[in-house]
Protein backbone atom coordinates (compact mmCIF):
# COMPACT_ATOMS: atom_id res chain seq x y z
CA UNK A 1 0.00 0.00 0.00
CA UNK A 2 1.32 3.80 -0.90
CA UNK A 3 0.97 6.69 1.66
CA UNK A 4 -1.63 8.43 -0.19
CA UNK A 5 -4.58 5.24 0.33
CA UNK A 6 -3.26 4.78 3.77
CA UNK A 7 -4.02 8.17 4.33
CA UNK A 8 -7.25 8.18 2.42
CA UNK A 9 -8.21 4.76 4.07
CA UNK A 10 -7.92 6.51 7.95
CA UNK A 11 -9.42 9.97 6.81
CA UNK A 12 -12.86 8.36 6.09
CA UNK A 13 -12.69 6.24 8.92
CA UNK A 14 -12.65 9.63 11.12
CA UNK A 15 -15.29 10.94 8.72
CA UNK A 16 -17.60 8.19 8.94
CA UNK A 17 -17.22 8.41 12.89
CA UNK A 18 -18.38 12.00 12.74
CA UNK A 19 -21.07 11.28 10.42
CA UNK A 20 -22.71 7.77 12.91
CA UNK A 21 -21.96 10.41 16.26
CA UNK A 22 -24.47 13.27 13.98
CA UNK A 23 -26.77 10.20 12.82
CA UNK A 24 -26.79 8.75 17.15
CA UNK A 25 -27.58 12.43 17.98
CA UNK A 26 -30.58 12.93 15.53
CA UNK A 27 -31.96 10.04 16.37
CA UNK A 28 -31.85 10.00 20.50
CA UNK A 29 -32.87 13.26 20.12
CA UNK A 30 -36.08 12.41 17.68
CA UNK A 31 -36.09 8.95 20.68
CA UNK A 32 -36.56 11.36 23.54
CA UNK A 33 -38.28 14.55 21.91
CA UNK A 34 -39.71 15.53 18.15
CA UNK A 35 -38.41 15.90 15.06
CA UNK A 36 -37.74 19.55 16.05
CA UNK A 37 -35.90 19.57 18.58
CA UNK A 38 -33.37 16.96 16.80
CA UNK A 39 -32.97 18.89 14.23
CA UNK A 40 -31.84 21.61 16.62
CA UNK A 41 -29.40 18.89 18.18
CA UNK A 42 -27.95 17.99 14.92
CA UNK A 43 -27.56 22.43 14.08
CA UNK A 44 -25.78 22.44 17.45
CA UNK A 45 -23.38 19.58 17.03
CA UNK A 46 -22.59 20.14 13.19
CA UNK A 47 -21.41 23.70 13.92
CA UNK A 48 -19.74 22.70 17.43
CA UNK A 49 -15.51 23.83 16.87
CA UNK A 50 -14.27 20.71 17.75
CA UNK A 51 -16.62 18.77 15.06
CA UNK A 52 -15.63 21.03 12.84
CA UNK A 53 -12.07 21.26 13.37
CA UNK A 54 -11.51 17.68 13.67
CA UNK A 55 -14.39 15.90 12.62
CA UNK A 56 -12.75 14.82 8.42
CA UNK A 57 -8.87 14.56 10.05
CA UNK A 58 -7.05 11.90 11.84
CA UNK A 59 -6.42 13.24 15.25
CA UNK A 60 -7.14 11.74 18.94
CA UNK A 61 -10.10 14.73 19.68
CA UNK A 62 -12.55 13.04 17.90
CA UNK A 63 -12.20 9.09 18.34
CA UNK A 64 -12.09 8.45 22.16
């Protein structure tokens, strides 16, 4: 294997972690209250700094 799929390979691994943590949000939030208030959740966690900083690279903020 080159660098570049390695790289590639781990990068969507932390992306698809970011994208099941928004998909567990929305739905224990749409579990425990509406559709509403979920979607308010999902607002509040997609524009949170360390989501957004970290969420699509390989670093330890987002996995643990």
């Amino acid at each position: 294997m080159n660098a570049d799929k390695i790289r590639f390979r781990s990068r969507m691994s932390a992306a698809i972690l970011t994208l099941l943590l928004a998909m567990l949000v929305f739905a224990a939030a749409k579990e425990l209250f509406r559709t509403g208030p979920a979607l308010i959740a999902l607002i509040l966690l997609v524009f949170e700094p360390t989501i957004l900083g970290h969420g699509p690279l390989v670093t330890t903020d987002m996995g643990p």
